[in-house]
PDB file of N, CA and C in Angstrom:
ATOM      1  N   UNK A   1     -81.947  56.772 106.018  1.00  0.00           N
ATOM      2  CA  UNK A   1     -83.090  55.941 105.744  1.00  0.00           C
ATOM      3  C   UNK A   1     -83.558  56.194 104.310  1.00  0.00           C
ATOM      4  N   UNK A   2     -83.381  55.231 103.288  1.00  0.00           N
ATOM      5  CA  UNK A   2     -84.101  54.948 102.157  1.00  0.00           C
ATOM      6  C   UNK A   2     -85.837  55.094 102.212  1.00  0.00           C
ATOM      7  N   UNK A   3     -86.406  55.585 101.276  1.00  0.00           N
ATOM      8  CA  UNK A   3     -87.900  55.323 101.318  1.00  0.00           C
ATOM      9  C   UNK A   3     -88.442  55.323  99.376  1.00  0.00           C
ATOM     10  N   UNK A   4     -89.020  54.587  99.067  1.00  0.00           N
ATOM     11  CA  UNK A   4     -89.469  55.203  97.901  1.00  0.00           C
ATOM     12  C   UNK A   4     -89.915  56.411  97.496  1.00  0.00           C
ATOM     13  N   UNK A   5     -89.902  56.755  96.327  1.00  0.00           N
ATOM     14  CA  UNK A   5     -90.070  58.345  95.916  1.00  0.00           C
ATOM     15  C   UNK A   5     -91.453  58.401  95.897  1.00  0.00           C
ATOM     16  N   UNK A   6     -92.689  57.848  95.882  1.00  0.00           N
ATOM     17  CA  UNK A   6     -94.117  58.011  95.789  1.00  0.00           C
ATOM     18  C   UNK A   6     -94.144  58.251  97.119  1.00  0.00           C
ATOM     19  N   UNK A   7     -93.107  57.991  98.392  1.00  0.00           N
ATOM     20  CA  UNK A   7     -93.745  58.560  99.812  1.00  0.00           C
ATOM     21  C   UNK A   7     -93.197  59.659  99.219  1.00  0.00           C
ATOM     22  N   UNK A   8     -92.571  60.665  98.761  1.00  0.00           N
ATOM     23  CA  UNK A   8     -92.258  61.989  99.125  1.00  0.00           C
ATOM     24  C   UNK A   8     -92.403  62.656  98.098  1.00  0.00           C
ATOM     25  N   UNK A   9     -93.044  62.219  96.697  1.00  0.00           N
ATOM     26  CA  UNK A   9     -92.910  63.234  95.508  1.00  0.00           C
ATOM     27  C   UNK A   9     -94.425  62.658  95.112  1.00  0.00           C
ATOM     28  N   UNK A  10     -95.455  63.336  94.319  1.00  0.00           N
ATOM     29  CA  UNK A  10     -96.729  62.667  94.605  1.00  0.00           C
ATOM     30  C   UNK A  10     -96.819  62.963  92.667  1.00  0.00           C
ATOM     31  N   UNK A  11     -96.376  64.791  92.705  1.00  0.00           N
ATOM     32  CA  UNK A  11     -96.580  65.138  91.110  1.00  0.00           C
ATOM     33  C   UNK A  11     -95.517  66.533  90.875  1.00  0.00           C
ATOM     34  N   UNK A  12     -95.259  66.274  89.792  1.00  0.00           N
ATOM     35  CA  UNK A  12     -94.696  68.021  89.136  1.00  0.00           C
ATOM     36  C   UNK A  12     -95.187  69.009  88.101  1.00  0.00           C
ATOM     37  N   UNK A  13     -95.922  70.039  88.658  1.00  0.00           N
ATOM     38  CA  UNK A  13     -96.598  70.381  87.141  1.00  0.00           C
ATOM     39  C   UNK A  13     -96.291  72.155  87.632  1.00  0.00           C
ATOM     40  N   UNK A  14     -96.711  72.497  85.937  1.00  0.00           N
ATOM     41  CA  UNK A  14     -95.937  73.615  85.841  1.00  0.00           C
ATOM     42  C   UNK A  14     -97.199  74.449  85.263  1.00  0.00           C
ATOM     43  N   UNK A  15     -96.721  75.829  85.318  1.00  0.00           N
ATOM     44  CA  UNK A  15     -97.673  76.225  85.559  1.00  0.00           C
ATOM     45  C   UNK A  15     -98.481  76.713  83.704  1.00  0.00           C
ATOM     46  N   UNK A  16     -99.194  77.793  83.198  1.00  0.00           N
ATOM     47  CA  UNK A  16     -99.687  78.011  81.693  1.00  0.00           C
ATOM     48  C   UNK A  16     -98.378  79.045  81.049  1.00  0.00           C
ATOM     49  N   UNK A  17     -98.286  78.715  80.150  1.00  0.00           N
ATOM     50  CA  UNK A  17     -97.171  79.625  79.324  1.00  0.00           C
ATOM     51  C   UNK A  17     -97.944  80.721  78.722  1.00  0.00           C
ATOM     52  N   UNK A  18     -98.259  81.078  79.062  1.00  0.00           N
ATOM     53  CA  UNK A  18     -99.327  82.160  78.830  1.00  0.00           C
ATOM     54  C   UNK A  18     -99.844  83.634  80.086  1.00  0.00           C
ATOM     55  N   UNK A  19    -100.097  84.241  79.983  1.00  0.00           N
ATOM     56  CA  UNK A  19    -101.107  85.246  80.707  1.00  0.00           C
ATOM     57  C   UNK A  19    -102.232  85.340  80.496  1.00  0.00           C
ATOM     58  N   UNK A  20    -103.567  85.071  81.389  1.00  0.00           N
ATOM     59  CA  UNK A  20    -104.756  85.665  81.176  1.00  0.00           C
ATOM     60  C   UNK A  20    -105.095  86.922  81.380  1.00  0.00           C
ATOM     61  N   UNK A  21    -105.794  88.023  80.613  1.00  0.00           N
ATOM     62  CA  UNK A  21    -106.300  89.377  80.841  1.00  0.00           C
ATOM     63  C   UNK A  21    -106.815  89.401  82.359  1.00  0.00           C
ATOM     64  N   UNK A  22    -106.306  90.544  82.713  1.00  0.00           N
ATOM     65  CA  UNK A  22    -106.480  90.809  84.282  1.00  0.00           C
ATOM     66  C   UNK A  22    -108.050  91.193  84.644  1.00  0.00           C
ATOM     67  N   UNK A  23    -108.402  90.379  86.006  1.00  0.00           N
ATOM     68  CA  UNK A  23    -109.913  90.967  86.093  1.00  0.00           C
ATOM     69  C   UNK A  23    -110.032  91.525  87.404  1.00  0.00           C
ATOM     70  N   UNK A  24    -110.919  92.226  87.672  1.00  0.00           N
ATOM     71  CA  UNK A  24    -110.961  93.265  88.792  1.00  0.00           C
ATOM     72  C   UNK A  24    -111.284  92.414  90.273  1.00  0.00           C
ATOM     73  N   UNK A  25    -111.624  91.195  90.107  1.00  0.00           N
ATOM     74  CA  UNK A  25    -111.677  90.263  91.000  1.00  0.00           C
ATOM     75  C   UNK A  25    -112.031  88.624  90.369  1.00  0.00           C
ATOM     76  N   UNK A  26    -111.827  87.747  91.121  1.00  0.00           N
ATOM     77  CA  UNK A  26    -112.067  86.596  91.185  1.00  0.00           C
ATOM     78  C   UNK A  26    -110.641  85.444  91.847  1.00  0.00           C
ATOM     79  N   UNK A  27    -110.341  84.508  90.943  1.00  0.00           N
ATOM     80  CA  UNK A  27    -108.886  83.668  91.998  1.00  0.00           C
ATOM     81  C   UNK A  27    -107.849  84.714  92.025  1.00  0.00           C
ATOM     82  N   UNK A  28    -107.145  84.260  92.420  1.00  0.00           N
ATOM     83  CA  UNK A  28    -105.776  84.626  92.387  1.00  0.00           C
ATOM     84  C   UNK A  28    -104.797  84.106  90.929  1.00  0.00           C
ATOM     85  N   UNK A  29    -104.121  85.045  90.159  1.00  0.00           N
ATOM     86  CA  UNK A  29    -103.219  84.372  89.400  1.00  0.00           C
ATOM     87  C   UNK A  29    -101.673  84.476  90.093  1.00  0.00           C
ATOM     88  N   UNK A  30    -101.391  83.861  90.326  1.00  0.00           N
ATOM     89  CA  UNK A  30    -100.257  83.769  91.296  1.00  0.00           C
ATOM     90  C   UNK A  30     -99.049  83.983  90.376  1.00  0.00           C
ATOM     91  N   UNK A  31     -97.841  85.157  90.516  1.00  0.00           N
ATOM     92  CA  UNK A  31     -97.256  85.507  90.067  1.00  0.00           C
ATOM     93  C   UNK A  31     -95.706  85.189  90.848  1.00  0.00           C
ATOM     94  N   UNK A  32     -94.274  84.974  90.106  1.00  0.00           N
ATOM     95  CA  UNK A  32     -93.045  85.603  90.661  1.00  0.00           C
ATOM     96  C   UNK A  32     -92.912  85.972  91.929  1.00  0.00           C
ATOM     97  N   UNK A  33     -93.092  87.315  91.725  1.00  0.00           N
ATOM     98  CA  UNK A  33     -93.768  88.423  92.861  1.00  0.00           C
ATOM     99  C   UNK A  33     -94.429  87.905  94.195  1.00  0.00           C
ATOM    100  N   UNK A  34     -94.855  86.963  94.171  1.00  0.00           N
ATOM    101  CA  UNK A  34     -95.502  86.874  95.013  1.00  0.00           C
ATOM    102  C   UNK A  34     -95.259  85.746  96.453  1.00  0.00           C
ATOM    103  N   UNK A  35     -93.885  85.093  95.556  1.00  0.00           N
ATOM    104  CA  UNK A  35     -92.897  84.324  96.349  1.00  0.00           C
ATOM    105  C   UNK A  35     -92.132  85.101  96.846  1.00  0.00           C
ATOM    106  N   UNK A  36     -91.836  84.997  98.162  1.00  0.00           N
ATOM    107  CA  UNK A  36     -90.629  85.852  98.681  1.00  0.00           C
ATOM    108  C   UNK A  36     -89.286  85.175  98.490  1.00  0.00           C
ATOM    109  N   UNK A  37     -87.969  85.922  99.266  1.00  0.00           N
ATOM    110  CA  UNK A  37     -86.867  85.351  99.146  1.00  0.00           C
ATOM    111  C   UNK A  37     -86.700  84.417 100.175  1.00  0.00           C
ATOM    112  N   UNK A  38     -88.089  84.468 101.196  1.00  0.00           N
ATOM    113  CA  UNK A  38     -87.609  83.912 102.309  1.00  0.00           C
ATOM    114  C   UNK A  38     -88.648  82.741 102.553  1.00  0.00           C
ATOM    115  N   UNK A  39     -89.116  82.166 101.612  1.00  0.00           N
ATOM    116  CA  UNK A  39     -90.176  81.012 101.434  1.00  0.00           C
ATOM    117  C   UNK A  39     -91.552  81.269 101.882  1.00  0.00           C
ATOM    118  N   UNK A  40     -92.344  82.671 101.288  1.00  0.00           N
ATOM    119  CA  UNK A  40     -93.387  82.719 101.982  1.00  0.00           C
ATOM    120  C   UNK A  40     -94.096  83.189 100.725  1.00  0.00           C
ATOM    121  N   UNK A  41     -95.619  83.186 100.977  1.00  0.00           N
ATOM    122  CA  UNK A  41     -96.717  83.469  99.963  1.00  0.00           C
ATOM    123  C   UNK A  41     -96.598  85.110 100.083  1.00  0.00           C
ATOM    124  N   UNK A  42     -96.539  86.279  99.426  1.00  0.00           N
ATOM    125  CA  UNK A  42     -97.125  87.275  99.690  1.00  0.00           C
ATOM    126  C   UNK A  42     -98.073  87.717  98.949  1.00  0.00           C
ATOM    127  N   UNK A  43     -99.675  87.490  99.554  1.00  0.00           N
ATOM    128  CA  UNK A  43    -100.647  88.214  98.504  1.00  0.00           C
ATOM    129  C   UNK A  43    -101.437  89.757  98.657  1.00  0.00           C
ATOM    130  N   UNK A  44    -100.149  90.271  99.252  1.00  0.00           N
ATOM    131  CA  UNK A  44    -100.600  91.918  99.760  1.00  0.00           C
ATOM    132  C   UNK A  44    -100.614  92.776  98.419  1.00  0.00           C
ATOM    133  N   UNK A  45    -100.278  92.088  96.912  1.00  0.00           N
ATOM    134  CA  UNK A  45    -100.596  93.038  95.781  1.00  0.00           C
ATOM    135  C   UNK A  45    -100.538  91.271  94.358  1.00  0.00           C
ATOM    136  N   UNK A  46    -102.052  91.506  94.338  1.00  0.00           N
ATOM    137  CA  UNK A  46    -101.766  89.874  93.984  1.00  0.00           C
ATOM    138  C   UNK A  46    -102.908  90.524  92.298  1.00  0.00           C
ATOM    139  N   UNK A  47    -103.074  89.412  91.194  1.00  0.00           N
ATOM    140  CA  UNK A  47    -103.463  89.843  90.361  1.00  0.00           C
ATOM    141  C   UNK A  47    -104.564  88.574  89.963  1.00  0.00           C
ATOM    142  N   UNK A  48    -105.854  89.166  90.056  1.00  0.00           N
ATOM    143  CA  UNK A  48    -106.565  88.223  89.248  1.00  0.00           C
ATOM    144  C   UNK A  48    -107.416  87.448  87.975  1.00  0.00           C
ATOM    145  N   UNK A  49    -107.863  86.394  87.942  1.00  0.00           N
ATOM    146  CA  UNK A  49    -108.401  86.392  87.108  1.00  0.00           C
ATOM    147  C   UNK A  49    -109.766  86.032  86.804  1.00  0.00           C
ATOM    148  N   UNK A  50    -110.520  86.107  85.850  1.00  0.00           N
ATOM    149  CA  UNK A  50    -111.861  86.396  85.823  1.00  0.00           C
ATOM    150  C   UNK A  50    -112.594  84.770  86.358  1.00  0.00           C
ATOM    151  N   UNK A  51    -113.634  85.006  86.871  1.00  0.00           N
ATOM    152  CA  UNK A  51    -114.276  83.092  87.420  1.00  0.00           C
ATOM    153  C   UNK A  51    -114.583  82.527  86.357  1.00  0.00           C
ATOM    154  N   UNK A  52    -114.842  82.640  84.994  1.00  0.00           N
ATOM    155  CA  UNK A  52    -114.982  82.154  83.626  1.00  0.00           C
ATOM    156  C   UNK A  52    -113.971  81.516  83.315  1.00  0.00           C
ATOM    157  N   UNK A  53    -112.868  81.940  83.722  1.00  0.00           N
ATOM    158  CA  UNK A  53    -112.037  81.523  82.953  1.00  0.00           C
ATOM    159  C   UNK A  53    -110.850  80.473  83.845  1.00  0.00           C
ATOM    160  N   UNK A  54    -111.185  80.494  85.363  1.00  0.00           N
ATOM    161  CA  UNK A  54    -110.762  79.475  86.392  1.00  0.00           C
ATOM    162  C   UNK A  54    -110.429  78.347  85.807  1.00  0.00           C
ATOM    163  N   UNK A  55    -111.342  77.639  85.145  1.00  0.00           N
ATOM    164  CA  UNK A  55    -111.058  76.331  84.756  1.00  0.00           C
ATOM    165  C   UNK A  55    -110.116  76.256  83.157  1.00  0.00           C
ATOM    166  N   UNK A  56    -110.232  77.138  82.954  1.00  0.00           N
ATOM    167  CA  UNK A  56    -108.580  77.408  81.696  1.00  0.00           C
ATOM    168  C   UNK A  56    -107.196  77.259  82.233  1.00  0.00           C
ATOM    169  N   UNK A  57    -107.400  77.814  83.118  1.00  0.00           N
ATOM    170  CA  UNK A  57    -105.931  77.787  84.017  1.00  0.00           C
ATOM    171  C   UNK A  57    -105.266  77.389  84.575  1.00  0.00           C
ATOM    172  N   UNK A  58    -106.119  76.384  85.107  1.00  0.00           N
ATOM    173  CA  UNK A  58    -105.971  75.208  86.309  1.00  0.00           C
ATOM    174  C   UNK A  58    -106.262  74.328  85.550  1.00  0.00           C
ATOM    175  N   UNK A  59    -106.484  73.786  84.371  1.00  0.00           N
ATOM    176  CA  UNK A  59    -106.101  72.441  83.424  1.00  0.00           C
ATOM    177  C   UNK A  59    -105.334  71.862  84.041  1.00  0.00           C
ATOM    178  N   UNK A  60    -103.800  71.925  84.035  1.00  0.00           N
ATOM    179  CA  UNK A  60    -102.891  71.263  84.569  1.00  0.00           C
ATOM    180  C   UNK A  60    -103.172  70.758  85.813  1.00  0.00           C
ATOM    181  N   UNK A  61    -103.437  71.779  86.472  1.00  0.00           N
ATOM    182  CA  UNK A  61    -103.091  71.704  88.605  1.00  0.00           C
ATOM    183  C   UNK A  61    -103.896  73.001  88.590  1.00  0.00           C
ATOM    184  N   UNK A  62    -104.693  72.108  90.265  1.00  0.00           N
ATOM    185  CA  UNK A  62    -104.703  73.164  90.828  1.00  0.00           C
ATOM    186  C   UNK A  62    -104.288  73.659  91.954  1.00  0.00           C
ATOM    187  N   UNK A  63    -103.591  74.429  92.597  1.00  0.00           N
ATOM    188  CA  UNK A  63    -102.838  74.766  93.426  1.00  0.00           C
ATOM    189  C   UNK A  63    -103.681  74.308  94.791  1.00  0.00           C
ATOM    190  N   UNK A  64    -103.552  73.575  95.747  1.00  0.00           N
ATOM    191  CA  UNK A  64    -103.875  72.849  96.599  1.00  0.00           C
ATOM    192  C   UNK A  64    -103.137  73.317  98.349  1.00  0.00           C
ATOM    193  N   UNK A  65    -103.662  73.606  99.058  1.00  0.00           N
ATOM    194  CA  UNK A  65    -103.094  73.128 100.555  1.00  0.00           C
ATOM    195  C   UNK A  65    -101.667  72.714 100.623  1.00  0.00           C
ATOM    196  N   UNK A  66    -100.339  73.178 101.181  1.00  0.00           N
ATOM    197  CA  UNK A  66     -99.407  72.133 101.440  1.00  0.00           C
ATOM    198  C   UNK A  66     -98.638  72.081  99.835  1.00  0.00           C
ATOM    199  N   UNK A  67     -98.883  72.259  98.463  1.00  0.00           N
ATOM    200  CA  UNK A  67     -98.384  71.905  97.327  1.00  0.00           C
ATOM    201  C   UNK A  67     -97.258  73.023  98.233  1.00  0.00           C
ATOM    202  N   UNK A  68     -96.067  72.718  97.405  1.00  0.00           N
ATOM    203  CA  UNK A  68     -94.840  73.426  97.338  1.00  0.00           C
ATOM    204  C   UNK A  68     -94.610  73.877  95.772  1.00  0.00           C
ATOM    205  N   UNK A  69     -95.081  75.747  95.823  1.00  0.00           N
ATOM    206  CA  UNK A  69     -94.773  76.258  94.690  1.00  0.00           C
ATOM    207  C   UNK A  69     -93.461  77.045  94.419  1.00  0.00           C
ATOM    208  N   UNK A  70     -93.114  76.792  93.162  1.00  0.00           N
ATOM    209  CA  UNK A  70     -91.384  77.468  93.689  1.00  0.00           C
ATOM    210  C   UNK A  70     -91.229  77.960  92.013  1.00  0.00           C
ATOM    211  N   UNK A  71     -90.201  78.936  91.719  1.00  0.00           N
ATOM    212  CA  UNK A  71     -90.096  79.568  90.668  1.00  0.00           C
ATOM    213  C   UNK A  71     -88.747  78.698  89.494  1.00  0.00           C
ATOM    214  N   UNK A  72     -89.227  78.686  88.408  1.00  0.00           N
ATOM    215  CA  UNK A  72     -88.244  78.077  87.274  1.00  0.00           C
ATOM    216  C   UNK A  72     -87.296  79.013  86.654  1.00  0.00           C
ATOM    217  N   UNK A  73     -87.657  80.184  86.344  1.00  0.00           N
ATOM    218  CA  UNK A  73     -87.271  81.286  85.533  1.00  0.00           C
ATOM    219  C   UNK A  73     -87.338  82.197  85.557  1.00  0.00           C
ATOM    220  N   UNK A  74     -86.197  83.486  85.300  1.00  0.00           N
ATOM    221  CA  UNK A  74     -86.130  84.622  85.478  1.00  0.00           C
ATOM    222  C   UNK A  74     -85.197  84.516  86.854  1.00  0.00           C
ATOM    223  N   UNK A  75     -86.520  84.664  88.196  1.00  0.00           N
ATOM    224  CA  UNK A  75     -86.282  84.847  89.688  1.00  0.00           C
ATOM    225  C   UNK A  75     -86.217  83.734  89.626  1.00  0.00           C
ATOM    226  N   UNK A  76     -85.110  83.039  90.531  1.00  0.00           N
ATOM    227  CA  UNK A  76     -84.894  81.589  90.374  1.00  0.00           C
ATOM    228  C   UNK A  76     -85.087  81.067  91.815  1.00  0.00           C
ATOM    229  N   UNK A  77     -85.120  80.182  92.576  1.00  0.00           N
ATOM    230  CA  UNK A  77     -84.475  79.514  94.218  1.00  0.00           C
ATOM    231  C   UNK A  77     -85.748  79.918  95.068  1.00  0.00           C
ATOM    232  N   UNK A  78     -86.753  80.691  93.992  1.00  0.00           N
ATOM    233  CA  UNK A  78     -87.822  80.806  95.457  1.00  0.00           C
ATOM    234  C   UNK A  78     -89.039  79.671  95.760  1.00  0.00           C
ATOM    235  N   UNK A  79     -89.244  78.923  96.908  1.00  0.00           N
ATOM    236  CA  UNK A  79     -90.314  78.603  97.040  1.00  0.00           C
ATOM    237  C   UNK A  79     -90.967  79.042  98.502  1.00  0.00           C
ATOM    238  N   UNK A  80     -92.476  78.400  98.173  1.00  0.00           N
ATOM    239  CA  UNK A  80     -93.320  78.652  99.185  1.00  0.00           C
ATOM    240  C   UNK A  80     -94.067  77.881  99.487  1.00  0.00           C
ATOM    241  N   UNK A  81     -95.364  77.517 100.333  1.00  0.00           N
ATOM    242  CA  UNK A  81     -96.141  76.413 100.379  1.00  0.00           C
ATOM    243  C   UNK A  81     -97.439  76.935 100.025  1.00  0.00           C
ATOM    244  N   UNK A  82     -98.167  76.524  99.544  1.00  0.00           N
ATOM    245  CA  UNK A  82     -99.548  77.267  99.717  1.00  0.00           C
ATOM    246  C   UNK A  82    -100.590  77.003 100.363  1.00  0.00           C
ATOM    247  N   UNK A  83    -101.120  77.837 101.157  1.00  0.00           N
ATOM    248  CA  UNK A  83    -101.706  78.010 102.308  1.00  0.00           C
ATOM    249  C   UNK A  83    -103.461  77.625 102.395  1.00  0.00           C
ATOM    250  N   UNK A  84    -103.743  76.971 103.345  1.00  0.00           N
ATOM    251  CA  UNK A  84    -105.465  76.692 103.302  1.00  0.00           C
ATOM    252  C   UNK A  84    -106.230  77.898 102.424  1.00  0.00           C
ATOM    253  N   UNK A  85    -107.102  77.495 102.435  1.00  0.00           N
ATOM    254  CA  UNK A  85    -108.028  78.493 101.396  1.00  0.00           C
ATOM    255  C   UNK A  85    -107.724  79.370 100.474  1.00  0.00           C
ATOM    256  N   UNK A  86    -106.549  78.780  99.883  1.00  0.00           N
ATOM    257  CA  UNK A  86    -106.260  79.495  98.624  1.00  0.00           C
ATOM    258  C   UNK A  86    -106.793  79.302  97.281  1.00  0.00           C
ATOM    259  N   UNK A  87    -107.342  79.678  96.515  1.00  0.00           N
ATOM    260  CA  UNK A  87    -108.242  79.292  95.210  1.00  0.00           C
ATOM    261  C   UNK A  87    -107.542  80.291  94.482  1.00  0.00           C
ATOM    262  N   UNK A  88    -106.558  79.664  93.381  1.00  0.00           N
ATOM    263  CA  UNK A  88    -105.659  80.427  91.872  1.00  0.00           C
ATOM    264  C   UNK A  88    -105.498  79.492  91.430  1.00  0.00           C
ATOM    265  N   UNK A  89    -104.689  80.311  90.670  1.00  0.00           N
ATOM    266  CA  UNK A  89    -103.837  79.239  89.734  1.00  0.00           C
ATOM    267  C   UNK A  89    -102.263  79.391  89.450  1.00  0.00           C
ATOM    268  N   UNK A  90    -101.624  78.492  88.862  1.00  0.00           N
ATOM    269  CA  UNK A  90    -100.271  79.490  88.990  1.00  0.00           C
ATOM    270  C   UNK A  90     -99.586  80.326  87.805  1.00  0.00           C
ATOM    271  N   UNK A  91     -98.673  80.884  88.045  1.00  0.00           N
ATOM    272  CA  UNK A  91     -98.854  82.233  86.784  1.00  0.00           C
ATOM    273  C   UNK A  91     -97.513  81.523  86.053  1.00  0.00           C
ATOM    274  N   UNK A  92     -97.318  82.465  85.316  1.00  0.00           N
ATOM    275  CA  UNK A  92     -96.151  81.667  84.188  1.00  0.00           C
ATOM    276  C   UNK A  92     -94.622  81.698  84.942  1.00  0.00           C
ATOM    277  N   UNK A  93     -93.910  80.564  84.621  1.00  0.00           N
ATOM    278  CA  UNK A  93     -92.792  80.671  85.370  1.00  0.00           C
ATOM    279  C   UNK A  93     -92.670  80.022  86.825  1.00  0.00           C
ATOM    280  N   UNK A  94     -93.938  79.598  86.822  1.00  0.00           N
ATOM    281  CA  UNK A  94     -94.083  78.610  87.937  1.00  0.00           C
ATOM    282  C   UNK A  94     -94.725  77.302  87.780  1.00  0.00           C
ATOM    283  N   UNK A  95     -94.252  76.677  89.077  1.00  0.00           N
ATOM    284  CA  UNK A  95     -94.109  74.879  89.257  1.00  0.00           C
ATOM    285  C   UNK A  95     -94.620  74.632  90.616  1.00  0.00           C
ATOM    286  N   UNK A  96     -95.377  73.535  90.565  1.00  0.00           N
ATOM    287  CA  UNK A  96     -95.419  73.401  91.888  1.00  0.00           C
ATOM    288  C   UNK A  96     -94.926  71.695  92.425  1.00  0.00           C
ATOM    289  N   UNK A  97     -94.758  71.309  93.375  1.00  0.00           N
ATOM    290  CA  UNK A  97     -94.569  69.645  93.629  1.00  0.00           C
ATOM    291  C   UNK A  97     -95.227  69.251  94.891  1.00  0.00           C
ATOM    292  N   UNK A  98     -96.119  68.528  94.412  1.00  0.00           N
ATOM    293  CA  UNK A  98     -96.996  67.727  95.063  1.00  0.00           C
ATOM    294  C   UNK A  98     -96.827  66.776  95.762  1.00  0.00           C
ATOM    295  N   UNK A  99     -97.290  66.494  97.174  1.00  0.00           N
ATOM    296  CA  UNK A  99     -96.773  65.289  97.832  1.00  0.00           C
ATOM    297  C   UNK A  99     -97.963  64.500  98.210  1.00  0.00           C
ATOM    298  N   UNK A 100     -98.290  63.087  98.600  1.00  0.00           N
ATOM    299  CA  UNK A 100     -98.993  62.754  98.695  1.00  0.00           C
ATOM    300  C   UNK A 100     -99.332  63.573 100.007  1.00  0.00           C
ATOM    301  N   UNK A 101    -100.999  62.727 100.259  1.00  0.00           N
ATOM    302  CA  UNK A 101    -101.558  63.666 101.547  1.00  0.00           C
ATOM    303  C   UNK A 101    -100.816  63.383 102.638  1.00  0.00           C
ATOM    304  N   UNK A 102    -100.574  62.057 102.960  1.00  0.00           N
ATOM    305  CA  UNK A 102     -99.952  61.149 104.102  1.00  0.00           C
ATOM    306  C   UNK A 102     -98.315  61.640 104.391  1.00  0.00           C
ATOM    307  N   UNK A 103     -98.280  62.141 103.602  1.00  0.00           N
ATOM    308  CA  UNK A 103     -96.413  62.076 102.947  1.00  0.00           C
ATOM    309  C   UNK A 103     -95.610  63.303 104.669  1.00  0.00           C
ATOM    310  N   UNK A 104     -94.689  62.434 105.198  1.00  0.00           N
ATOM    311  CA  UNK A 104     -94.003  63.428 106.662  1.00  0.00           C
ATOM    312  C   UNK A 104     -93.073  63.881 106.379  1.00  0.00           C
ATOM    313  N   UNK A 105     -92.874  64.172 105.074  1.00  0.00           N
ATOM    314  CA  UNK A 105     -91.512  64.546 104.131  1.00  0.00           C
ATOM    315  C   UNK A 105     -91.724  66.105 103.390  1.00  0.00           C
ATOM    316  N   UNK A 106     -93.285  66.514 103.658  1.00  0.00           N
ATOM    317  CA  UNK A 106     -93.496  67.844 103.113  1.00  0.00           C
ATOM    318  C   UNK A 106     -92.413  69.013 103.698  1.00  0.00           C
ATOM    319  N   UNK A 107     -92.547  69.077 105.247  1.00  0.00           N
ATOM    320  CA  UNK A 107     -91.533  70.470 105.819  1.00  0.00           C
ATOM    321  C   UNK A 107     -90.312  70.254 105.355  1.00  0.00           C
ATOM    322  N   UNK A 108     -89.814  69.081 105.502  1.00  0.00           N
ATOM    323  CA  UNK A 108     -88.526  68.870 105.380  1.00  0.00           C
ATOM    324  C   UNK A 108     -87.889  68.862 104.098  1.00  0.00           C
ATOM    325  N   UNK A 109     -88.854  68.828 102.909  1.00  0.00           N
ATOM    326  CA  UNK A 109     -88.192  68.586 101.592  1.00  0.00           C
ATOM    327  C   UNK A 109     -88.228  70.343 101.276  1.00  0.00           C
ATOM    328  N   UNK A 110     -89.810  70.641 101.734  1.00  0.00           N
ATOM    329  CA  UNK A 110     -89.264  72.470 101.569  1.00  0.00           C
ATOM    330  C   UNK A 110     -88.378  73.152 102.295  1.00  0.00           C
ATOM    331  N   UNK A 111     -88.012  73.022 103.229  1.00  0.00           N
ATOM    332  CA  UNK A 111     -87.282  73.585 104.327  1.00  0.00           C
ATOM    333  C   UNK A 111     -85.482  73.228 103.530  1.00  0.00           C
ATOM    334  N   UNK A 112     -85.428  71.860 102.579  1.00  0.00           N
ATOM    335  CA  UNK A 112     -84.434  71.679 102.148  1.00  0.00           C
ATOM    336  C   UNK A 112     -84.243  72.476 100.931  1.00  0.00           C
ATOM    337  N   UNK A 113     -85.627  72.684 100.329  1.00  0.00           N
ATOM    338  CA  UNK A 113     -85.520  73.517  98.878  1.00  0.00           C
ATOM    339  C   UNK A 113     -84.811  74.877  99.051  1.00  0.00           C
TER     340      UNK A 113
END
């Protein structure tokens, strides 16, 4: 079955080429690390960044419910989904792809990644 690409691809954005200075709390800067090999989020040693500076980071995107984040460089082939109530951003070396909200193509396009 054919479908157009706006049902199953919504956006692609990548993440700041950059690092922000680490802060003792606030979002999450979502790192490499923090994708497993086996498509899952792990934020059991996660790094953040200061609430000032939230909206620097997330210019591009902001990491959303359901986005599928997955790695470009270095560690290559990993993705993950990101999970309700997550508030970061994503760290360097990462991408995420967006599907529309409606879209029944989310499990299956990650599950294919």
């Amino acid at each position: 079955m054919r479908v157009p690409i706006e049902q199953v691809y919504q956006g692609l954005y990548d993440g700041p080429h950059a690092t922000p200075k680490p802060s003792e709390d606030g979002p999450v800067f979502l790192g490499i690390g923090n994708i497993t090999e086996s498509g899952q989020l792990d934020l059991s040693s996660i790094r953040h960044i200061a609430e000032a500076e939230f909206q620097t980071w997330t210019r591009r995107v902001t990491p959303e419910a359901g986005d599928i984040v997955f790695t470009y460089e270095a560690t290559l082939n990993r993705y993950a989904m990101i999970p309700r109530n997550f508030r970061g951003c994503l760290g360097r070396r990462l991408a995420l792809i967006r599907m529309p909200p409606s879209s029944v193509y989310r499990n299956f396009l990650f599950l294919f990644l």
